[in-house]
C-alpha atoms as a PDB file:
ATOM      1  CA  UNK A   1     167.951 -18.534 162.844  1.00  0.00           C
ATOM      2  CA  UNK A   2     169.689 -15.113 161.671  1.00  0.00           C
ATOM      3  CA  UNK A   3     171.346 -12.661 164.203  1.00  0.00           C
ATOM      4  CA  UNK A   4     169.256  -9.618 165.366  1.00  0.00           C
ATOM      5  CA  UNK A   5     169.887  -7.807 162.216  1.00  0.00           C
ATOM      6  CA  UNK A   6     171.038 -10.013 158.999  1.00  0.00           C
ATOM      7  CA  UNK A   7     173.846  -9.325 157.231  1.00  0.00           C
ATOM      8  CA  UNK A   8     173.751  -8.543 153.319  1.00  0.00           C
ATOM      9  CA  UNK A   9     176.029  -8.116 150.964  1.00  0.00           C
ATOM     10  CA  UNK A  10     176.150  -6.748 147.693  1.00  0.00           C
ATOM     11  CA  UNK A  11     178.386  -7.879 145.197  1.00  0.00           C
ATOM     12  CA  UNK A  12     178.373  -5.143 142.187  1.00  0.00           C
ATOM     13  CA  UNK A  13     177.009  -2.239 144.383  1.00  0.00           C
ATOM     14  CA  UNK A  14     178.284  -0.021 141.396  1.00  0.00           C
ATOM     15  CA  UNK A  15     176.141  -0.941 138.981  1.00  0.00           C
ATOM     16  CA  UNK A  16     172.263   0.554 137.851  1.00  0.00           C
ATOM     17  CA  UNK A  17     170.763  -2.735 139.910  1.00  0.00           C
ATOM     18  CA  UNK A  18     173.151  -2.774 142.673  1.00  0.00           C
ATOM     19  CA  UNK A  19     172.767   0.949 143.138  1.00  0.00           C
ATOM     20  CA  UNK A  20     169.197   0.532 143.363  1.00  0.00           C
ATOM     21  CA  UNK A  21     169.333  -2.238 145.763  1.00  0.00           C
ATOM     22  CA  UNK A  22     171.472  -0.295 148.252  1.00  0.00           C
ATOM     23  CA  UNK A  23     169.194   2.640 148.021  1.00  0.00           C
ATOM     24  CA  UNK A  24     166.221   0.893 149.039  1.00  0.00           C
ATOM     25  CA  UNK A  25     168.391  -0.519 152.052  1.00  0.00           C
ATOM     26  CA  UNK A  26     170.735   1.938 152.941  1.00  0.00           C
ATOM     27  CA  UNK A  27     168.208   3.777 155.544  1.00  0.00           C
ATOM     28  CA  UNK A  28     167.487   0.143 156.698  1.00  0.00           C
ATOM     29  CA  UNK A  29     167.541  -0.222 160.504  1.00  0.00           C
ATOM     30  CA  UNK A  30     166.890  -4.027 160.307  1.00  0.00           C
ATOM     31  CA  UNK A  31     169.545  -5.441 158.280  1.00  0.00           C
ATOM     32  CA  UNK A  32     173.663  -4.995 158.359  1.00  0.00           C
ATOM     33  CA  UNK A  33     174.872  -3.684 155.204  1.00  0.00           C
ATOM     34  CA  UNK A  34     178.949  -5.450 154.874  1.00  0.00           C
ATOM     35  CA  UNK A  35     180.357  -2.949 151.920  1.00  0.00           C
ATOM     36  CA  UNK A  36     183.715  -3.854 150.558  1.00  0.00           C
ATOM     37  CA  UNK A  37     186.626  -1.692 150.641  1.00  0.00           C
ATOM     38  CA  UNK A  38     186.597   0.686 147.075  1.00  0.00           C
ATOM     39  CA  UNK A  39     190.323  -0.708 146.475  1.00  0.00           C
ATOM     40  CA  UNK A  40     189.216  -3.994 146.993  1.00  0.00           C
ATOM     41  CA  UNK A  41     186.077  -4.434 145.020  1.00  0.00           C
ATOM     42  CA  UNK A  42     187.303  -6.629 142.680  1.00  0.00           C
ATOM     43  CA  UNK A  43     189.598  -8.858 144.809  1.00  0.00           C
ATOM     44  CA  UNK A  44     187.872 -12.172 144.883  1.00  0.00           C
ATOM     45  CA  UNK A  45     189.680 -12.895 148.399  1.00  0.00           C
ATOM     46  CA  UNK A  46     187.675 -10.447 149.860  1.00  0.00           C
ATOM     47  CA  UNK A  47     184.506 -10.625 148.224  1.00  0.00           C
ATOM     48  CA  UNK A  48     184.467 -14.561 149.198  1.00  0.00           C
ATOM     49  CA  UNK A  49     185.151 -13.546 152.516  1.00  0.00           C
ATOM     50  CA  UNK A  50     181.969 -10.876 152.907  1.00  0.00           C
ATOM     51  CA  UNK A  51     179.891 -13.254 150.918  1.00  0.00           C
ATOM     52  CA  UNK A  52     180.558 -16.072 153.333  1.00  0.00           C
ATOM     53  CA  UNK A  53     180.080 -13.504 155.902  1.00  0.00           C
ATOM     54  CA  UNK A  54     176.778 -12.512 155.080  1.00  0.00           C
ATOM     55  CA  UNK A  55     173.213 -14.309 155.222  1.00  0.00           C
ATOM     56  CA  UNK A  56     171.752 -12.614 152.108  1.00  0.00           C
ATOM     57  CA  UNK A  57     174.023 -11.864 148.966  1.00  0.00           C
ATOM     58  CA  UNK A  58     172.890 -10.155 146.027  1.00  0.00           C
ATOM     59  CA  UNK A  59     174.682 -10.508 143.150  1.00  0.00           C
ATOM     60  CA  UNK A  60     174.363  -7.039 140.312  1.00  0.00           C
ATOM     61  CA  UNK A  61     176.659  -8.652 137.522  1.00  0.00           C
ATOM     62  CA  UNK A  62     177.235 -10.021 134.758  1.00  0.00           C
ATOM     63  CA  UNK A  63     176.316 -13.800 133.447  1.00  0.00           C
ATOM     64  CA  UNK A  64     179.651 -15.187 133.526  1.00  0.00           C
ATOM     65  CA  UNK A  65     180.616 -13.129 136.416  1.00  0.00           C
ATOM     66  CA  UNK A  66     177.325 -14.077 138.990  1.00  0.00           C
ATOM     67  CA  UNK A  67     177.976 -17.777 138.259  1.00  0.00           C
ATOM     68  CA  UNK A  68     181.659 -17.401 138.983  1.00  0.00           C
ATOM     69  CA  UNK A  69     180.591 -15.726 142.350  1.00  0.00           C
ATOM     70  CA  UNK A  70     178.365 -18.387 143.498  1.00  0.00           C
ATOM     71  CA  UNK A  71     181.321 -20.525 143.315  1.00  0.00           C
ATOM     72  CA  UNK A  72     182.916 -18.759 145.595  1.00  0.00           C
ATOM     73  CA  UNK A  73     180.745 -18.974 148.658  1.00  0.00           C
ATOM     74  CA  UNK A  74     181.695 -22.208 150.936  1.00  0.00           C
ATOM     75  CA  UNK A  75     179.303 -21.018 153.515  1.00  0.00           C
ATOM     76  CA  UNK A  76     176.417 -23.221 153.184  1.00  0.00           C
ATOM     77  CA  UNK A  77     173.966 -20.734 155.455  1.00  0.00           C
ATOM     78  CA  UNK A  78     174.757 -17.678 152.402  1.00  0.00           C
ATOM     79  CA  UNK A  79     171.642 -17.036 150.671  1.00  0.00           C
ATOM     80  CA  UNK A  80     171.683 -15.644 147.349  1.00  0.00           C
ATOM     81  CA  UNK A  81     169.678 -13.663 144.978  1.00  0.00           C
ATOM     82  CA  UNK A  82     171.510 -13.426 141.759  1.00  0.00           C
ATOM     83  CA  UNK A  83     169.679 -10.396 139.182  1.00  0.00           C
ATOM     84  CA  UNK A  84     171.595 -11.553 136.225  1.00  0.00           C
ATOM     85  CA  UNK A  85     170.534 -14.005 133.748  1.00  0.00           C
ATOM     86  CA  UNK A  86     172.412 -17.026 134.734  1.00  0.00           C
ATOM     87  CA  UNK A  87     170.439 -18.613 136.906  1.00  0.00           C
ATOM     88  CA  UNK A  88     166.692 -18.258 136.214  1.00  0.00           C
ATOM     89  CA  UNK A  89     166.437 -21.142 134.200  1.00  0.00           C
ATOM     90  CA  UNK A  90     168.702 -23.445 136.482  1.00  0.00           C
ATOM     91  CA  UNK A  91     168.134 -26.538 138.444  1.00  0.00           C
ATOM     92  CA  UNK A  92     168.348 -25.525 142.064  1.00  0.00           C
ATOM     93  CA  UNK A  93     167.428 -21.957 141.737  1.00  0.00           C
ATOM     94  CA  UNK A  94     163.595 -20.716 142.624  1.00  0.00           C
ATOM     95  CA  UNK A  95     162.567 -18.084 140.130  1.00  0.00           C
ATOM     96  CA  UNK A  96     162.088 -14.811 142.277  1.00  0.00           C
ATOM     97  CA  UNK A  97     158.111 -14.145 141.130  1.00  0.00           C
ATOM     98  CA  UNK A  98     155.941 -14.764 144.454  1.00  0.00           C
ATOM     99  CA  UNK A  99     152.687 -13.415 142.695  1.00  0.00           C
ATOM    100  CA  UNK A 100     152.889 -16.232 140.204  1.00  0.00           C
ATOM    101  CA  UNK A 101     151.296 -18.500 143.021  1.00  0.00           C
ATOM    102  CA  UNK A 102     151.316 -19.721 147.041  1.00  0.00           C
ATOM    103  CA  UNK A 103     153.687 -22.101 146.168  1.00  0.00           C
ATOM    104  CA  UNK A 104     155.704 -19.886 144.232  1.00  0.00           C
ATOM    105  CA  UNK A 105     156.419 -17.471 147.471  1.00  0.00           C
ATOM    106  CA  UNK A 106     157.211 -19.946 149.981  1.00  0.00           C
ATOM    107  CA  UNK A 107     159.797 -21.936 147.435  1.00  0.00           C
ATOM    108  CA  UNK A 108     161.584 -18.320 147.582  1.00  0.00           C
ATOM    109  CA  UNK A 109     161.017 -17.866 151.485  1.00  0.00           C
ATOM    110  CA  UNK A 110     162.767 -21.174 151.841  1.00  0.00           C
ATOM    111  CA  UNK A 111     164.680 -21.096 149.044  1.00  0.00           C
ATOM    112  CA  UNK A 112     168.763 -20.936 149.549  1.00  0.00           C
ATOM    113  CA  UNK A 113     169.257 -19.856 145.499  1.00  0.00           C
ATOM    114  CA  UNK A 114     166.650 -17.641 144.327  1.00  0.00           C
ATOM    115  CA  UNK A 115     166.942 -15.949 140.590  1.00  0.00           C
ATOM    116  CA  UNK A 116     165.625 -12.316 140.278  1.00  0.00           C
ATOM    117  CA  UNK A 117     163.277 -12.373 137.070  1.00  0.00           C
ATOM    118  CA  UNK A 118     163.855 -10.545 134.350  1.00  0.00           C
ATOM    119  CA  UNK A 119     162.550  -6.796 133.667  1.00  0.00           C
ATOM    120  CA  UNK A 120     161.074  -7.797 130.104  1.00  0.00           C
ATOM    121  CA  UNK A 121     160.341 -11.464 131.378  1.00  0.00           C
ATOM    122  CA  UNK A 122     158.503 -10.048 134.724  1.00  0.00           C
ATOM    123  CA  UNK A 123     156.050  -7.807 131.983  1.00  0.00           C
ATOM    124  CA  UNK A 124     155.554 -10.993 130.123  1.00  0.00           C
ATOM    125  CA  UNK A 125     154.807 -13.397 132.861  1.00  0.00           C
ATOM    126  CA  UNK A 126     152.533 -11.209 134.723  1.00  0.00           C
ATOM    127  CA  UNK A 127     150.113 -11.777 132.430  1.00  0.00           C
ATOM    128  CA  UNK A 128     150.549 -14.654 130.343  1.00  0.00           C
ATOM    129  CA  UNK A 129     151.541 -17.148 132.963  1.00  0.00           C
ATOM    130  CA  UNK A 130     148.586 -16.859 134.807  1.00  0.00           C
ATOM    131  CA  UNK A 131     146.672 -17.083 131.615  1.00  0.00           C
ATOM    132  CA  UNK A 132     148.464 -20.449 131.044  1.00  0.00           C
ATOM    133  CA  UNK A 133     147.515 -21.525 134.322  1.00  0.00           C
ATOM    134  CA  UNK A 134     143.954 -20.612 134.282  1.00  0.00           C
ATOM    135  CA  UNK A 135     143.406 -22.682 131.060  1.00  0.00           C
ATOM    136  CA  UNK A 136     143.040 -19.490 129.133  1.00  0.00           C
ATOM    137  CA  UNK A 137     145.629 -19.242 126.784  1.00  0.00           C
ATOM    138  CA  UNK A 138     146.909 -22.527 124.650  1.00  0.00           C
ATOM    139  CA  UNK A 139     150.402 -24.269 126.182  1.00  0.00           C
ATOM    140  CA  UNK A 140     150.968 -24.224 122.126  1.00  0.00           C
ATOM    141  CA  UNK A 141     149.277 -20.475 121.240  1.00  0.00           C
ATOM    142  CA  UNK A 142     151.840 -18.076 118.877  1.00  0.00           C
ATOM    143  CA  UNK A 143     152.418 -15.848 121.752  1.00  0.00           C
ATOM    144  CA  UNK A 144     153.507 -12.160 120.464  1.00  0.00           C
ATOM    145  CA  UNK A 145     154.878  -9.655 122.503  1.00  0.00           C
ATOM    146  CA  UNK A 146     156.080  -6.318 122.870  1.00  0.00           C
ATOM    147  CA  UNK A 147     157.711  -4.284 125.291  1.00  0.00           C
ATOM    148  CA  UNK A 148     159.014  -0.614 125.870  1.00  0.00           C
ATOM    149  CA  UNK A 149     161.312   0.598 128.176  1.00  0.00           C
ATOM    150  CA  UNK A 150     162.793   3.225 129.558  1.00  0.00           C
ATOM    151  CA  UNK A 151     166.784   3.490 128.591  1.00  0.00           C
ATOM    152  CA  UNK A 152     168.006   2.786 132.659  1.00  0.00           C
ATOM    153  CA  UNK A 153     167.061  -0.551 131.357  1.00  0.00           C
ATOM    154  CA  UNK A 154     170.334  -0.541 129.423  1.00  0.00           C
ATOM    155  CA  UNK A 155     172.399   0.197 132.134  1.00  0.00           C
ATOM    156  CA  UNK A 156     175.134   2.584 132.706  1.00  0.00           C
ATOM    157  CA  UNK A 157     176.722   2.779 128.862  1.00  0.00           C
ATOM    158  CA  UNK A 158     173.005   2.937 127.612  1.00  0.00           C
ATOM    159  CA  UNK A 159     172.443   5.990 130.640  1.00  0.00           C
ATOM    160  CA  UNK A 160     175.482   7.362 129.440  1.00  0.00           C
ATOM    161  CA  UNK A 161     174.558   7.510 125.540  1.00  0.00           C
ATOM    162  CA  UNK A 162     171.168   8.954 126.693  1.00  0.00           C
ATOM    163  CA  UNK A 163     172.555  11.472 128.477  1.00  0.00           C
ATOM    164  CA  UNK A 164     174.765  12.845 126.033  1.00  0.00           C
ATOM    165  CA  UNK A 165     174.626  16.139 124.782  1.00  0.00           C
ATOM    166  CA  UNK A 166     176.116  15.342 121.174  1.00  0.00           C
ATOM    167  CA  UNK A 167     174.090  12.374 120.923  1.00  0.00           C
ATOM    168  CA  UNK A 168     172.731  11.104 117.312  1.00  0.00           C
ATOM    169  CA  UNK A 169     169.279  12.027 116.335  1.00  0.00           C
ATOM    170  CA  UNK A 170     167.993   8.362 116.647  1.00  0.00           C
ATOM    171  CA  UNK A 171     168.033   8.732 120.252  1.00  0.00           C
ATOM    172  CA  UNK A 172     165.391  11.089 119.697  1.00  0.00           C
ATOM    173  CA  UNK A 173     162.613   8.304 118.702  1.00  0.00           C
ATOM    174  CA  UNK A 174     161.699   5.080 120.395  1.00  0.00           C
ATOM    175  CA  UNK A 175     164.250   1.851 118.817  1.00  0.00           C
ATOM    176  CA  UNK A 176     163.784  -1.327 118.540  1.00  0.00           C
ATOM    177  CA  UNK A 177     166.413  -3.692 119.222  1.00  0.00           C
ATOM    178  CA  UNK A 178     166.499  -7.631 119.626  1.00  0.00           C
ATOM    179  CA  UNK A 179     166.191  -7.685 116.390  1.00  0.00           C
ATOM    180  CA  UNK A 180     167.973 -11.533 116.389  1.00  0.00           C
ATOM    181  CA  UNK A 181     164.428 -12.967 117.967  1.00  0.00           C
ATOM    182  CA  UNK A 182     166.795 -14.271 120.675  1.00  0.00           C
ATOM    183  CA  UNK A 183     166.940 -11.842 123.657  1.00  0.00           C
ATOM    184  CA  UNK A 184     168.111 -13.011 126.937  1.00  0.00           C
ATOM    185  CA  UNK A 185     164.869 -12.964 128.865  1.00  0.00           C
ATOM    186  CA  UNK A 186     163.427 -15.369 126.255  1.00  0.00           C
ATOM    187  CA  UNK A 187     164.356 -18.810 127.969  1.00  0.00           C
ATOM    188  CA  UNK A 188     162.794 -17.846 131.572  1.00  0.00           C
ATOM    189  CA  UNK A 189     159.792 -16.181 129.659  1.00  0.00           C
ATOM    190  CA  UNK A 190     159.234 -19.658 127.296  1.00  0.00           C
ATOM    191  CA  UNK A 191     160.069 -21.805 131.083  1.00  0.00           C
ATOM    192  CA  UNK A 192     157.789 -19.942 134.055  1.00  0.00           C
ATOM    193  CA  UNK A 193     154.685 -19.413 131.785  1.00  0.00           C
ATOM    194  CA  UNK A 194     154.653 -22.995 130.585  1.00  0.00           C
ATOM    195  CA  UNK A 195     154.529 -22.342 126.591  1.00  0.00           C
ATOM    196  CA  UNK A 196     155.624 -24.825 124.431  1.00  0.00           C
ATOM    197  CA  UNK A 197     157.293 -22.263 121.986  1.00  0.00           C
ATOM    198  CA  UNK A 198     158.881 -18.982 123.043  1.00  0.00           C
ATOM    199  CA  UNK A 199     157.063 -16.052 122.198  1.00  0.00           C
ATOM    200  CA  UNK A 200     157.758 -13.898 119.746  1.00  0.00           C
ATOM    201  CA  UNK A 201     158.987 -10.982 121.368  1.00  0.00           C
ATOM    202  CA  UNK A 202     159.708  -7.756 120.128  1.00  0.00           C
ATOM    203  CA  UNK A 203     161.569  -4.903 122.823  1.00  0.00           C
ATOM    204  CA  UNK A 204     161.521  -1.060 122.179  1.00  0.00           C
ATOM    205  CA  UNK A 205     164.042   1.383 124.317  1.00  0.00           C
ATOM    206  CA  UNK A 206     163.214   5.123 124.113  1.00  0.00           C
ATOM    207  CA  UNK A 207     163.974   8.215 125.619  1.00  0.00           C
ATOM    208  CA  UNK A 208     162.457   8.494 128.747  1.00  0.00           C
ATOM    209  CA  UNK A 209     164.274   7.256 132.134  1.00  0.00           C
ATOM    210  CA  UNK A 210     162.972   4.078 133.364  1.00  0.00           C
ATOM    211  CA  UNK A 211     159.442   2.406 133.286  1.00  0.00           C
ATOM    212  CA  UNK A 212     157.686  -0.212 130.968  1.00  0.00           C
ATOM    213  CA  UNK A 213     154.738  -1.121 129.197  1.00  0.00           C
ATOM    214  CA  UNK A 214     154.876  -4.730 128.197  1.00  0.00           C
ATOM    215  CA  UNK A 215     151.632  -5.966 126.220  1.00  0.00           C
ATOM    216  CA  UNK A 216     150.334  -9.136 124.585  1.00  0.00           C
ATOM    217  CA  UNK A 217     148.081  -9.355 121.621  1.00  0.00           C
ATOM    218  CA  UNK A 218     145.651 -12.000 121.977  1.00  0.00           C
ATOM    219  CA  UNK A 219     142.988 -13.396 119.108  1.00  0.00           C
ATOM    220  CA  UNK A 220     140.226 -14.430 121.151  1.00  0.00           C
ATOM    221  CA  UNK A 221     138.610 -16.890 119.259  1.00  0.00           C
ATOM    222  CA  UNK A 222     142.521 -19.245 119.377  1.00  0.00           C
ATOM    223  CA  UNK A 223     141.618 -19.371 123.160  1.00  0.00           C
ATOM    224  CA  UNK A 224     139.995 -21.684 125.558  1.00  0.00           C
ATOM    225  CA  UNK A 225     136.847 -21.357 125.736  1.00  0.00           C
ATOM    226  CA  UNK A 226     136.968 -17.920 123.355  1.00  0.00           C
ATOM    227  CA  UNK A 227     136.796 -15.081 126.349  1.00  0.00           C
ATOM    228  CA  UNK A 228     136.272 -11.646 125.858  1.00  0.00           C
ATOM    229  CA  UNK A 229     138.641  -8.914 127.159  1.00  0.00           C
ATOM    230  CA  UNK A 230     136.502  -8.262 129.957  1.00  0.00           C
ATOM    231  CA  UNK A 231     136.286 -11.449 130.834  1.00  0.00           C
ATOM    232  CA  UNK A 232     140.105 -12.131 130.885  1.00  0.00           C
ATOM    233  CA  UNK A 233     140.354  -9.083 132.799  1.00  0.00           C
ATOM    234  CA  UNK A 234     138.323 -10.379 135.500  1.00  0.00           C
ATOM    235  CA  UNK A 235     139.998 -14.055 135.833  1.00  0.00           C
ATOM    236  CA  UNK A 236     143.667 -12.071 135.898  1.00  0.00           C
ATOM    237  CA  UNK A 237     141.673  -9.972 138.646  1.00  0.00           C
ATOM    238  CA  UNK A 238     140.812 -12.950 140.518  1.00  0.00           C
ATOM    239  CA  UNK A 239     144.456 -14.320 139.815  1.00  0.00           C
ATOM    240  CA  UNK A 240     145.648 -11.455 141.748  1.00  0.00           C
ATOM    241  CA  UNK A 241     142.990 -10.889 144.540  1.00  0.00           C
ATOM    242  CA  UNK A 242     144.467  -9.840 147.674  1.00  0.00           C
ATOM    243  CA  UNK A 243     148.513  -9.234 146.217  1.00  0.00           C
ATOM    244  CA  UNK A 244     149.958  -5.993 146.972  1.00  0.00           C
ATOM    245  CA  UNK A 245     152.306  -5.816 144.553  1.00  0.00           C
ATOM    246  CA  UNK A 246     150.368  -6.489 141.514  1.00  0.00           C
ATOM    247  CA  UNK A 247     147.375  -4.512 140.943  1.00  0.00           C
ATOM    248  CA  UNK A 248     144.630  -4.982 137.899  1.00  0.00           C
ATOM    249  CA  UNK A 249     143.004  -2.125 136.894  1.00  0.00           C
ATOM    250  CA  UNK A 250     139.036  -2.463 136.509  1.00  0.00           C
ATOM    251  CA  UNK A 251     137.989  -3.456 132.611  1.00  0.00           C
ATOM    252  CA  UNK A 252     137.078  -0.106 130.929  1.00  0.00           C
ATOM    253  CA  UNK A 253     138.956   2.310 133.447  1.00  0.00           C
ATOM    254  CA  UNK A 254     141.034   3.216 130.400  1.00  0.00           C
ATOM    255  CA  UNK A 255     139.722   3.979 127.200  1.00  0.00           C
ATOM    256  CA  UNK A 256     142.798   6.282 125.696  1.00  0.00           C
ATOM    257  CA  UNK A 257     146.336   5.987 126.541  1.00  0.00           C
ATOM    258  CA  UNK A 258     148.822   4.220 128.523  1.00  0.00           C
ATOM    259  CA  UNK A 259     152.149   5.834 129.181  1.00  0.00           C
ATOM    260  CA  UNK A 260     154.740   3.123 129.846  1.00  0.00           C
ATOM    261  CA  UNK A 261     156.170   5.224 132.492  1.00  0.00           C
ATOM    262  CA  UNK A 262     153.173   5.685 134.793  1.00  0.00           C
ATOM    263  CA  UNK A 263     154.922   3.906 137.135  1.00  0.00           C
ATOM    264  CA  UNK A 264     157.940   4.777 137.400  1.00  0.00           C
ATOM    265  CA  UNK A 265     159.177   5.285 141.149  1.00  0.00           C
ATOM    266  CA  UNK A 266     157.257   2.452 142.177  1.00  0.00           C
ATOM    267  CA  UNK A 267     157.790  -0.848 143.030  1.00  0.00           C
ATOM    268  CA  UNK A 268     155.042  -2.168 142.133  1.00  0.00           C
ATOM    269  CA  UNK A 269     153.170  -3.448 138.969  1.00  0.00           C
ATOM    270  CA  UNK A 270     149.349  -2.793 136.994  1.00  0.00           C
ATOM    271  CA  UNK A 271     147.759  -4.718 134.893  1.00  0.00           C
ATOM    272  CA  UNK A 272     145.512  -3.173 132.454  1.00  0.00           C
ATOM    273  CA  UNK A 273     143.436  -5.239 129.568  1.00  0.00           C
ATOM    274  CA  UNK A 274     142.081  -3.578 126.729  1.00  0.00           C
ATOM    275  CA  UNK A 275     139.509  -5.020 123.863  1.00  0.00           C
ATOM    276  CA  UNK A 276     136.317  -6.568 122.574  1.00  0.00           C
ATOM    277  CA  UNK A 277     134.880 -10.163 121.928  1.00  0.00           C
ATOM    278  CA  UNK A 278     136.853 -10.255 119.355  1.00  0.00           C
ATOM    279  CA  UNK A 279     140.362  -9.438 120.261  1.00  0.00           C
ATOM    280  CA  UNK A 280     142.111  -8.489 123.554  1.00  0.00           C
ATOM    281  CA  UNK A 281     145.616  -6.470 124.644  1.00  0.00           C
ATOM    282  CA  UNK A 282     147.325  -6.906 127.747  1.00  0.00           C
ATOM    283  CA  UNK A 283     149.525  -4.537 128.951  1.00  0.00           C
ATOM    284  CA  UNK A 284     151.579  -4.802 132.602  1.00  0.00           C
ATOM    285  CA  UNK A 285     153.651  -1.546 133.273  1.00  0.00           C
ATOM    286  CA  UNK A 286     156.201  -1.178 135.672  1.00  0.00           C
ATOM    287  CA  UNK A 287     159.094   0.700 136.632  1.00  0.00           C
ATOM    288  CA  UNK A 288     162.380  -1.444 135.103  1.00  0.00           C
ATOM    289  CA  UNK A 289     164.726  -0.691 138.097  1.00  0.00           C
ATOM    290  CA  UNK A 290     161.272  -1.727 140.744  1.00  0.00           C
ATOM    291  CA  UNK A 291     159.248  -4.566 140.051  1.00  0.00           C
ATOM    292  CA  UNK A 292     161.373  -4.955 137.426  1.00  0.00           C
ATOM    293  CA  UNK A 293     164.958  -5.417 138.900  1.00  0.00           C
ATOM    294  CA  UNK A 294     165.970  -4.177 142.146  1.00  0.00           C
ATOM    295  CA  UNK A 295     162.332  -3.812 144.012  1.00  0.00           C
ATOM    296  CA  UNK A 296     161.610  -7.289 142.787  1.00  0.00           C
ATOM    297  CA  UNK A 297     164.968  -8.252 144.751  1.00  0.00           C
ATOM    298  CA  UNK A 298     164.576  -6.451 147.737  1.00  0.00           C
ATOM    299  CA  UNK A 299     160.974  -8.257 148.031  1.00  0.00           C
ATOM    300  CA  UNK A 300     162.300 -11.282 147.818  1.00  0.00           C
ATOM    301  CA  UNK A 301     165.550 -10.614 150.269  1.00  0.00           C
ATOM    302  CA  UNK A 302     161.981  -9.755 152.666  1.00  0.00           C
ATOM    303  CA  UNK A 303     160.303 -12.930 152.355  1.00  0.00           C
ATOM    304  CA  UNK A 304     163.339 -14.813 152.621  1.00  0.00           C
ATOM    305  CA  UNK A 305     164.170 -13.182 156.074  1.00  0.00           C
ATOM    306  CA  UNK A 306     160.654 -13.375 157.470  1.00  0.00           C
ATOM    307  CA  UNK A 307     160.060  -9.450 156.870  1.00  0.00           C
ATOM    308  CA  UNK A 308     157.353  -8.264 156.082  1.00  0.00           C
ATOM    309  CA  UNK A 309     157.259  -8.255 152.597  1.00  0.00           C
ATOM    310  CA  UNK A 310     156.998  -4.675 151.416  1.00  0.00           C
ATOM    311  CA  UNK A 311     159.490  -3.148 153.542  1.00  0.00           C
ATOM    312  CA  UNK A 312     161.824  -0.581 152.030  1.00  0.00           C
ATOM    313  CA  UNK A 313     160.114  -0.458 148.898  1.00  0.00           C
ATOM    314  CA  UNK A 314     157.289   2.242 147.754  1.00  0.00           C
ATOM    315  CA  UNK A 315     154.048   0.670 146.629  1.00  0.00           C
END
């Protein structure tokens, strides 16, 4: 049972997540916000004792630093939701992506540890992990990928560079970076859509704000049963019939463009499949700092509490 009004706590309020998160609960009437003294914001002591305090943490930090805080907490009734990396491969921890199936959203609701996906990794799994799951696309296919986004994605050093009137003429053009083949998200992408190699994944920052366009290539006659685009657009349609937050446009609504920040603002995601027979492109575009980051964790701070689900957040 929680009190009237749950407490939360953020722990990295400062940062481009955190700052989200408390925007989307600041006007809140239904939850306690605990915020830690300015001068104290770094004082373990006292972060312990607001984390222990609340029901709901979030934790907006680094790797190291989120599994450091989870050590902290002695309160056994604490539930987190940690947006960093550290966790969303992790024994214990429920990855934060209800849409990915029934069982999926009430592991979260009940879940004491849940792991906020990944902004690149949430693209990615939107679409192939319910291809996986339909029998569509091979456990074993060469998945390639590639995803832009907005530079808010980089945080506040990336913002900062952005925003800079003396800034290089390379930030002038879209850049591609990861360039190792080993980004972060790779591990929870490889994990939650149930591939037996990680995808080759390729992501491109340029200079716009914040929103994505994440898109897989697909060779149609490598996949079960050798679907065409239309017809993998309806069986992700049917994936997603009745979910709020993830919508799938109708095959042949567009026949142009895509701008990777059509929905930015939002927190919610669109799928939109592109093709022939022959060959088919998947694209899911979302805003980074919604779906992607700090909508996707105030969604699952709802269904953990027993709110309704899309409270706070702008669909």
């Amino acid at each position: 049972m929680f009190p009237v009004k749950p407490r939360v706590y953020i722990d990295g309020k400062d940062g481009t997540t955190g700052l989200q998160i408390y925007e989307r609960l600041g006007g809140r009437s239904d939850i306690e916000l605990l915020l830690i003294d300015e001068a104290k914001r770094k004082d373990p002591a006292e972060r312990k004792k607001l984390m222990d305090a609340a029901d709901i943490v979030f934790l907006c930090l680094p790797d190291a630093a989120a599994a450091e805080a989870v050590e902290l907490v002695e309160n056994p009734n604490t539930r987190i939701i940690d947006a960093s990396t550290a966790h969303r491969t992790a024994s214990g921890w429920v990855y934060g992506f209800p849409e990915l199936g029934p069982e999926q959203k009430a592991a979260i609701q009940t879940s004491r540890r849940v792991a906020n996906p990944g902004c690149h990794a949430t693209g990615f799994l939107s679409t192939a992990a319910p291809l996986v799951k339909l029998g569509i696309l091979p456990r074993d296919y060469p998945v390639a990928v590639y995803s832009l986004t907005g530079y808010s994605g980089g945080g506040k050093k990336m913002i900062a560079q952005y925003g800079d009137t003396d800034r290089g003429t390379e930030f002038d053009a879209p850049r591609i970076y990861g360039l190792s083949l080993r980004h972060k998200h790779l591990p929870e992408m490889q994990k939650i859509a149930g591939l037996e190699f990680a995808p080759v994944f390729n992501p491109v920052v340029d200079d716009y704000y914040k929103g994505m366009a994440t898109t897989i290539l697909l060779q149609n006659r490598l996949l079960h049963g050798q679907p065409s685009a239309e017809e993998i657009c309806g069986a992700l349609a049917e994936f997603y019939q009745g979910q709020t937050f993830v919508k799938v446009v109708p095959f042949g609504t567009n026949d142009s463009l895509l701008s990777a920040n059509k929905m930015a603002g939002k927190d919610t995601l669109e799928i939109n499949v592109c093709g022939n027979q022959e060959q088919t492109m998947v694209t899911a575009l979302f805003d980074n700092l919604g779906k992607g980051a700090s909508g996707a964790a105030v969604q699952n701070m709802n269904l953990m509490l027993g709110f309704k689900e899309t409270a706070g957040l702008t669909l």
